[in-house]
C-alpha atoms as a PDB file:
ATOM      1  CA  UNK A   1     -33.861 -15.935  32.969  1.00  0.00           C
ATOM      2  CA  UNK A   2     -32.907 -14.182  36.210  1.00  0.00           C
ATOM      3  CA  UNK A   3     -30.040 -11.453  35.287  1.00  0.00           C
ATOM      4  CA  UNK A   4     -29.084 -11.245  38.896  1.00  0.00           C
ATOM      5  CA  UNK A   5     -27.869 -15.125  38.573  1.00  0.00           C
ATOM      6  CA  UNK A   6     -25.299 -14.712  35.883  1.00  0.00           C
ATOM      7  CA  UNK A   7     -22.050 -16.740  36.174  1.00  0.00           C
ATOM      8  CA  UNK A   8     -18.647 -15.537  36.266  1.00  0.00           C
ATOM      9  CA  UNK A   9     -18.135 -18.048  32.818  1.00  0.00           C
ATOM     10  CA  UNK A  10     -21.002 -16.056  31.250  1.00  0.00           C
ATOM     11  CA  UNK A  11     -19.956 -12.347  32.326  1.00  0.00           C
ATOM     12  CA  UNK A  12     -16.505 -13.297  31.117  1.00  0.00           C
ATOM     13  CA  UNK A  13     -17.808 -14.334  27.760  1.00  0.00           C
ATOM     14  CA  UNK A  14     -20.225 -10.989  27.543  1.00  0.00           C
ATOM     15  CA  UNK A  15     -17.053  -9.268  28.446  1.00  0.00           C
ATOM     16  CA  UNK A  16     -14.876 -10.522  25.524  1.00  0.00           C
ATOM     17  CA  UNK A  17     -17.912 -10.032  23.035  1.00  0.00           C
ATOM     18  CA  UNK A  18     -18.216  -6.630  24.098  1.00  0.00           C
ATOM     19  CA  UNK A  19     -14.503  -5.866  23.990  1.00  0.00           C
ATOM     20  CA  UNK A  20     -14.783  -7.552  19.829  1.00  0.00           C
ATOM     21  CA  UNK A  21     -17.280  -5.497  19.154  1.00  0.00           C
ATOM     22  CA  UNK A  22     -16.013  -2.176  20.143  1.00  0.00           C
ATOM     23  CA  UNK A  23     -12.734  -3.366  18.045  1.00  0.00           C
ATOM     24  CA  UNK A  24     -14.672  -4.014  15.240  1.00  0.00           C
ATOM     25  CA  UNK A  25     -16.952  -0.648  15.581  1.00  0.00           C
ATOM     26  CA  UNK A  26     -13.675   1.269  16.293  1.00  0.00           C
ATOM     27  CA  UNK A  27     -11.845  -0.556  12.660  1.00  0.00           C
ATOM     28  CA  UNK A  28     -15.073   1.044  10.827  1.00  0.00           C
ATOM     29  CA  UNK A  29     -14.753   4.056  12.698  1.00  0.00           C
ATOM     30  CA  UNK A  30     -10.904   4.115  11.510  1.00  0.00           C
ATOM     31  CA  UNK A  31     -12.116   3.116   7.648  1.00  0.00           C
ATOM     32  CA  UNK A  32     -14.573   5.740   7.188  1.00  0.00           C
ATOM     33  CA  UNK A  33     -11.785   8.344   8.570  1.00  0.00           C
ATOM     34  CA  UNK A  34      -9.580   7.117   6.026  1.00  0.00           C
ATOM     35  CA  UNK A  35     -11.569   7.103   3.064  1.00  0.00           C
ATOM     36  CA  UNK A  36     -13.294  10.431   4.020  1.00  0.00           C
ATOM     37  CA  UNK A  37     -12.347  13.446   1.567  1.00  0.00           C
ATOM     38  CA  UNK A  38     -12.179  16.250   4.582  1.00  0.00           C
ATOM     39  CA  UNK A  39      -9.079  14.267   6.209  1.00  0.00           C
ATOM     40  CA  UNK A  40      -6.584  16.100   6.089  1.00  0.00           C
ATOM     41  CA  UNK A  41      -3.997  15.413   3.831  1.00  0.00           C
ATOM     42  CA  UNK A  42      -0.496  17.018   5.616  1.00  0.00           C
ATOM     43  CA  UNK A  43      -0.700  15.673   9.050  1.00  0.00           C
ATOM     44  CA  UNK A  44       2.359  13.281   9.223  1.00  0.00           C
ATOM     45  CA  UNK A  45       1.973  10.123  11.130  1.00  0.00           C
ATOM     46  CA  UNK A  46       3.512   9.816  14.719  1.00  0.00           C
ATOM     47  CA  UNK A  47       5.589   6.164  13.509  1.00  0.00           C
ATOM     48  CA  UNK A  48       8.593   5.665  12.892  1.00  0.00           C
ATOM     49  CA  UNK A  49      11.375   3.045  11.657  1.00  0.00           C
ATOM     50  CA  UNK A  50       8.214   2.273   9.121  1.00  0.00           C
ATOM     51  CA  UNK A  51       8.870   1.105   5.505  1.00  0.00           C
ATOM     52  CA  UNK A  52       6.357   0.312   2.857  1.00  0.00           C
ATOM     53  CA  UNK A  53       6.320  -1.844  -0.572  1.00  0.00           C
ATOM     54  CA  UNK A  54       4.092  -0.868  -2.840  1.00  0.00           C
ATOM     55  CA  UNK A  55       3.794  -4.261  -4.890  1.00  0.00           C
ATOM     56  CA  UNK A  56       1.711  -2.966  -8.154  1.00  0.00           C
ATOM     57  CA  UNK A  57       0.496  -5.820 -10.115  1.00  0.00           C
ATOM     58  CA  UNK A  58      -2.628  -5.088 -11.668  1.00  0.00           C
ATOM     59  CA  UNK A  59      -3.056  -3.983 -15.444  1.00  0.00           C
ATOM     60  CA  UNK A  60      -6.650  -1.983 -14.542  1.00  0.00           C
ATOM     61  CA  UNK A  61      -5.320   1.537 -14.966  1.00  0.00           C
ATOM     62  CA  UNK A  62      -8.633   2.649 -12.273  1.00  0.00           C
ATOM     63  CA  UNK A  63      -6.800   0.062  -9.470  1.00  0.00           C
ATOM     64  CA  UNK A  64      -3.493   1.794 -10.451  1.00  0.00           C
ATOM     65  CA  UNK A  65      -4.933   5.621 -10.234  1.00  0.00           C
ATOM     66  CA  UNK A  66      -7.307   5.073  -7.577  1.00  0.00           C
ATOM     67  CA  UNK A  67      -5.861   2.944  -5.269  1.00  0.00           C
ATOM     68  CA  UNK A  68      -2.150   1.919  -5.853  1.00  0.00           C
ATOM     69  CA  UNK A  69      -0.557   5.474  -6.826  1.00  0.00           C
ATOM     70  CA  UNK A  70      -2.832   7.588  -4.954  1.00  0.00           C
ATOM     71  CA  UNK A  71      -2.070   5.663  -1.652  1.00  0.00           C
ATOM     72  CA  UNK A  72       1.478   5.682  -2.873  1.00  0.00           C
ATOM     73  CA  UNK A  73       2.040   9.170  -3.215  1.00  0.00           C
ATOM     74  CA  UNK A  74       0.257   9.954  -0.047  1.00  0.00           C
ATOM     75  CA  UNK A  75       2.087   8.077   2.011  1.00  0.00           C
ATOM     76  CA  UNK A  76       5.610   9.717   1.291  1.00  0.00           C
ATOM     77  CA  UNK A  77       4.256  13.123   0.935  1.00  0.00           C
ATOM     78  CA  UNK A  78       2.543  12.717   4.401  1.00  0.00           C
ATOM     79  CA  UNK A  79       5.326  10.771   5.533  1.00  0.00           C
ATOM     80  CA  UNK A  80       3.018   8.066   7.088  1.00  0.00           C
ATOM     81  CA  UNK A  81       5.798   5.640   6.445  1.00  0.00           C
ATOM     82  CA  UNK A  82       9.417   6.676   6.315  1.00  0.00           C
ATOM     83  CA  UNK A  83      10.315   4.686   3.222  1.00  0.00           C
ATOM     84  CA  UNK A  84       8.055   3.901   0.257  1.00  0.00           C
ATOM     85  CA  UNK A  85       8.890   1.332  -2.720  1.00  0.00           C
ATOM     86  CA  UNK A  86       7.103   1.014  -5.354  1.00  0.00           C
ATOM     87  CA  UNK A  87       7.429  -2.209  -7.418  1.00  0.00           C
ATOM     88  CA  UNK A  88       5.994  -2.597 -10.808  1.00  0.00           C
ATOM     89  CA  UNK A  89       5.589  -5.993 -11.691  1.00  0.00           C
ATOM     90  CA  UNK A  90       3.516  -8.499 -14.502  1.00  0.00           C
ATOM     91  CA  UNK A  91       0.856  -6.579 -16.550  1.00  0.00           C
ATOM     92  CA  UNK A  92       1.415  -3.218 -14.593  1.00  0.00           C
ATOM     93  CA  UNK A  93       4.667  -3.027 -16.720  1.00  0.00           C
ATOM     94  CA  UNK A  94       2.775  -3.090 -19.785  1.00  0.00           C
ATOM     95  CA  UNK A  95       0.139  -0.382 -18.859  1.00  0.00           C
ATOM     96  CA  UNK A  96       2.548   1.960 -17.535  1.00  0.00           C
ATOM     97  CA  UNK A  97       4.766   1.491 -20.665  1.00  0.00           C
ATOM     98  CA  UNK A  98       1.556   2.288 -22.621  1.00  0.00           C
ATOM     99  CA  UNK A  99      -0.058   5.280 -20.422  1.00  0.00           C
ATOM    100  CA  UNK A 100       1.312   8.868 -20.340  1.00  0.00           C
ATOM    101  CA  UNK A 101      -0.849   9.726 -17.669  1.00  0.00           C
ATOM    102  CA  UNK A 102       0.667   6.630 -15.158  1.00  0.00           C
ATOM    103  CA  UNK A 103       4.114   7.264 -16.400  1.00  0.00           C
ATOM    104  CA  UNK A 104       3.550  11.244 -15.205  1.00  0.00           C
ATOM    105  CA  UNK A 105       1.946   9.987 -12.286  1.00  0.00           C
ATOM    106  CA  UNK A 106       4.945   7.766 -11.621  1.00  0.00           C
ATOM    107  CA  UNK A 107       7.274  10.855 -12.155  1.00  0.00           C
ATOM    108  CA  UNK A 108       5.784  13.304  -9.521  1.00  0.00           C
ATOM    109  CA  UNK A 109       6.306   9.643  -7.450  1.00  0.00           C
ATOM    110  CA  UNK A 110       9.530   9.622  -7.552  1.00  0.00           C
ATOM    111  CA  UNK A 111       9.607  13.763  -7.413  1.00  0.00           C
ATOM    112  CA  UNK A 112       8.442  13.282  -4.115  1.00  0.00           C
ATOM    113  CA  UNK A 113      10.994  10.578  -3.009  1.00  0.00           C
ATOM    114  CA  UNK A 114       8.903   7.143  -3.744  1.00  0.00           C
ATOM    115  CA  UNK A 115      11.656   4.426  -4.737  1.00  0.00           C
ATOM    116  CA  UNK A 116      10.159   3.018  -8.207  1.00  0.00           C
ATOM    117  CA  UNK A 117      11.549  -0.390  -8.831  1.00  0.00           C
ATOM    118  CA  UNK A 118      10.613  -2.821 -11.381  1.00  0.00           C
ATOM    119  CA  UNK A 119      10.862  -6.795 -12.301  1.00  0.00           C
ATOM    120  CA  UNK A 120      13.069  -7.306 -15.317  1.00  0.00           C
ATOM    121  CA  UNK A 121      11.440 -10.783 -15.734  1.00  0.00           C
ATOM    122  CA  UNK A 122       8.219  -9.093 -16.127  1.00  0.00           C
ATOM    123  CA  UNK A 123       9.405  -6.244 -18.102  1.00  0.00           C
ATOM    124  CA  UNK A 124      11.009  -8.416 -20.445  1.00  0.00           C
ATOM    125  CA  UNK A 125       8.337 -10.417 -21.296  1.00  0.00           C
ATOM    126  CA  UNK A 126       6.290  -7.379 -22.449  1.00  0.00           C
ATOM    127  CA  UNK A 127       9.367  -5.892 -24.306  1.00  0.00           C
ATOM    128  CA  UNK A 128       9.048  -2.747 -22.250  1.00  0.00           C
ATOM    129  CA  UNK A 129      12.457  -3.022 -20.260  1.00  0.00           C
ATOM    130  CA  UNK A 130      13.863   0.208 -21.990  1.00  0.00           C
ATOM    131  CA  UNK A 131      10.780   2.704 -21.735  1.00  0.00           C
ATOM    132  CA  UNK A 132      10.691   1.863 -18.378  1.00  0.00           C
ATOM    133  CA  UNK A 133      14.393   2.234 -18.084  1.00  0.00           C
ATOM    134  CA  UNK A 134      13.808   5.373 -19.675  1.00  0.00           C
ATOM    135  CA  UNK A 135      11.148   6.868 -16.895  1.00  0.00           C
ATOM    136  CA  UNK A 136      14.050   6.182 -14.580  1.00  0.00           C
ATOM    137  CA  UNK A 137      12.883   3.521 -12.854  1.00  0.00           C
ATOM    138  CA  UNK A 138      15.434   0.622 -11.473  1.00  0.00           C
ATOM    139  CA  UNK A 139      15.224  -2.247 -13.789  1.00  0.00           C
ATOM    140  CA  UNK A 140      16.162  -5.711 -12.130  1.00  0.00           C
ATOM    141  CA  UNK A 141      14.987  -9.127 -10.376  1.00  0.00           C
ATOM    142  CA  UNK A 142      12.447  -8.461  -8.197  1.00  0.00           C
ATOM    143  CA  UNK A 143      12.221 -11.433  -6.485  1.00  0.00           C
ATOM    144  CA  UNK A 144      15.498 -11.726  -3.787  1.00  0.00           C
ATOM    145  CA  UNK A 145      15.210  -7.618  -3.017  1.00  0.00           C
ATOM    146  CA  UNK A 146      10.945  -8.097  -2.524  1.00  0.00           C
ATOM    147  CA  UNK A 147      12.176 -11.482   0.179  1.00  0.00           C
ATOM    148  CA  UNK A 148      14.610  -9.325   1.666  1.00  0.00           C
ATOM    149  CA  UNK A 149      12.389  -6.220   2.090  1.00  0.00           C
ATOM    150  CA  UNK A 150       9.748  -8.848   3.753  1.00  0.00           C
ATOM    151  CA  UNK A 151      12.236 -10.316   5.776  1.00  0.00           C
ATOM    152  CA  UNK A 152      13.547  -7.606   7.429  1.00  0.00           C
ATOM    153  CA  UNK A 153       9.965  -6.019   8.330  1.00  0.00           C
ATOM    154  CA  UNK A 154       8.475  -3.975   5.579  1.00  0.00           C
ATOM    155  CA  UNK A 155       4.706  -3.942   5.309  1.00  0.00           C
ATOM    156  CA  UNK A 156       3.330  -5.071   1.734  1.00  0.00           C
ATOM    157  CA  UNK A 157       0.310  -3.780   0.301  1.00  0.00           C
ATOM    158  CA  UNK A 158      -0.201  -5.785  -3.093  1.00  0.00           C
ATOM    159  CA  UNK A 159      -2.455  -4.223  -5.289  1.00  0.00           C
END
């Protein structure tokens, strides 16, 4: 094959591959930034108008630690989003109820300005409506507050 004969159909589709690829090298680029220990931590983000719901459903306390809290707490003491809500909902009501560790977690959370909100369905169901009541977090249906926070643009990270 001649590489001086190409056609303009064929450069155009070498084009777009190239331009995926670079996307895709530049998205692994951006994860290994992120997950990287030396980032620092107090650079705030340039956005703005942002909002985030933390929608915490797992009962693995290593998915709450590592993941949902940790990225939690980041976020508003970086200020990488201007609001942060987390929800506690289904078995995550029952671990939290049951760990010291989450529930002091959860405080410096909420010491730090993170909106901790949880589903009184959910809570209900595994009898833990006062002790969570008691950690002061907002006890009440999730599920019309959750459709309005989508609906009027907040970014979801269910975890």
């Amino acid at each position: 094959m001649s590489t001086g004969n190409v056609s303009p159909d064929r450069k155009h589709k070498t084009l777009i591959l190239g331009v995926l690829l670079a996307a895709v090298g530049c998205a692994a680029l951006g994860a290994a930034w992120w997950i990287s220990p030396a980032v620092a931590e107090d650079t705030p983000s340039d956005a703005s108008g942002t909002k985030l719901v933390v929608l915490w459903t797992s009962g693995d306390p290593f998915v709450a630690e590592r993941m949902a809290f940790m990225y939690t707490l980041a976020s508003k003491k970086n200020k990488w989003w201007d609001e942060v809500t987390l929800v506690v909902w289904g078995p995550s009501a029952k671990l939290l109820s049951e760990s010291k560790d989450l529930q002091d977690y959860v405080k410096r959370m909420q010491e730090a300005g993170v909106d901790v909100q949880a589903c009184i369905v959910c809570a209900n169901m595994y009898g833990v409506t006062d002790k969570l009541r008691e950690l002061g977090i907002t006890v009440r249906g999730m599920g019309k507050p959750l459709t309005d926070m989508l609906q009027s643009g907040w970014t979801l990270l269910s975890v």
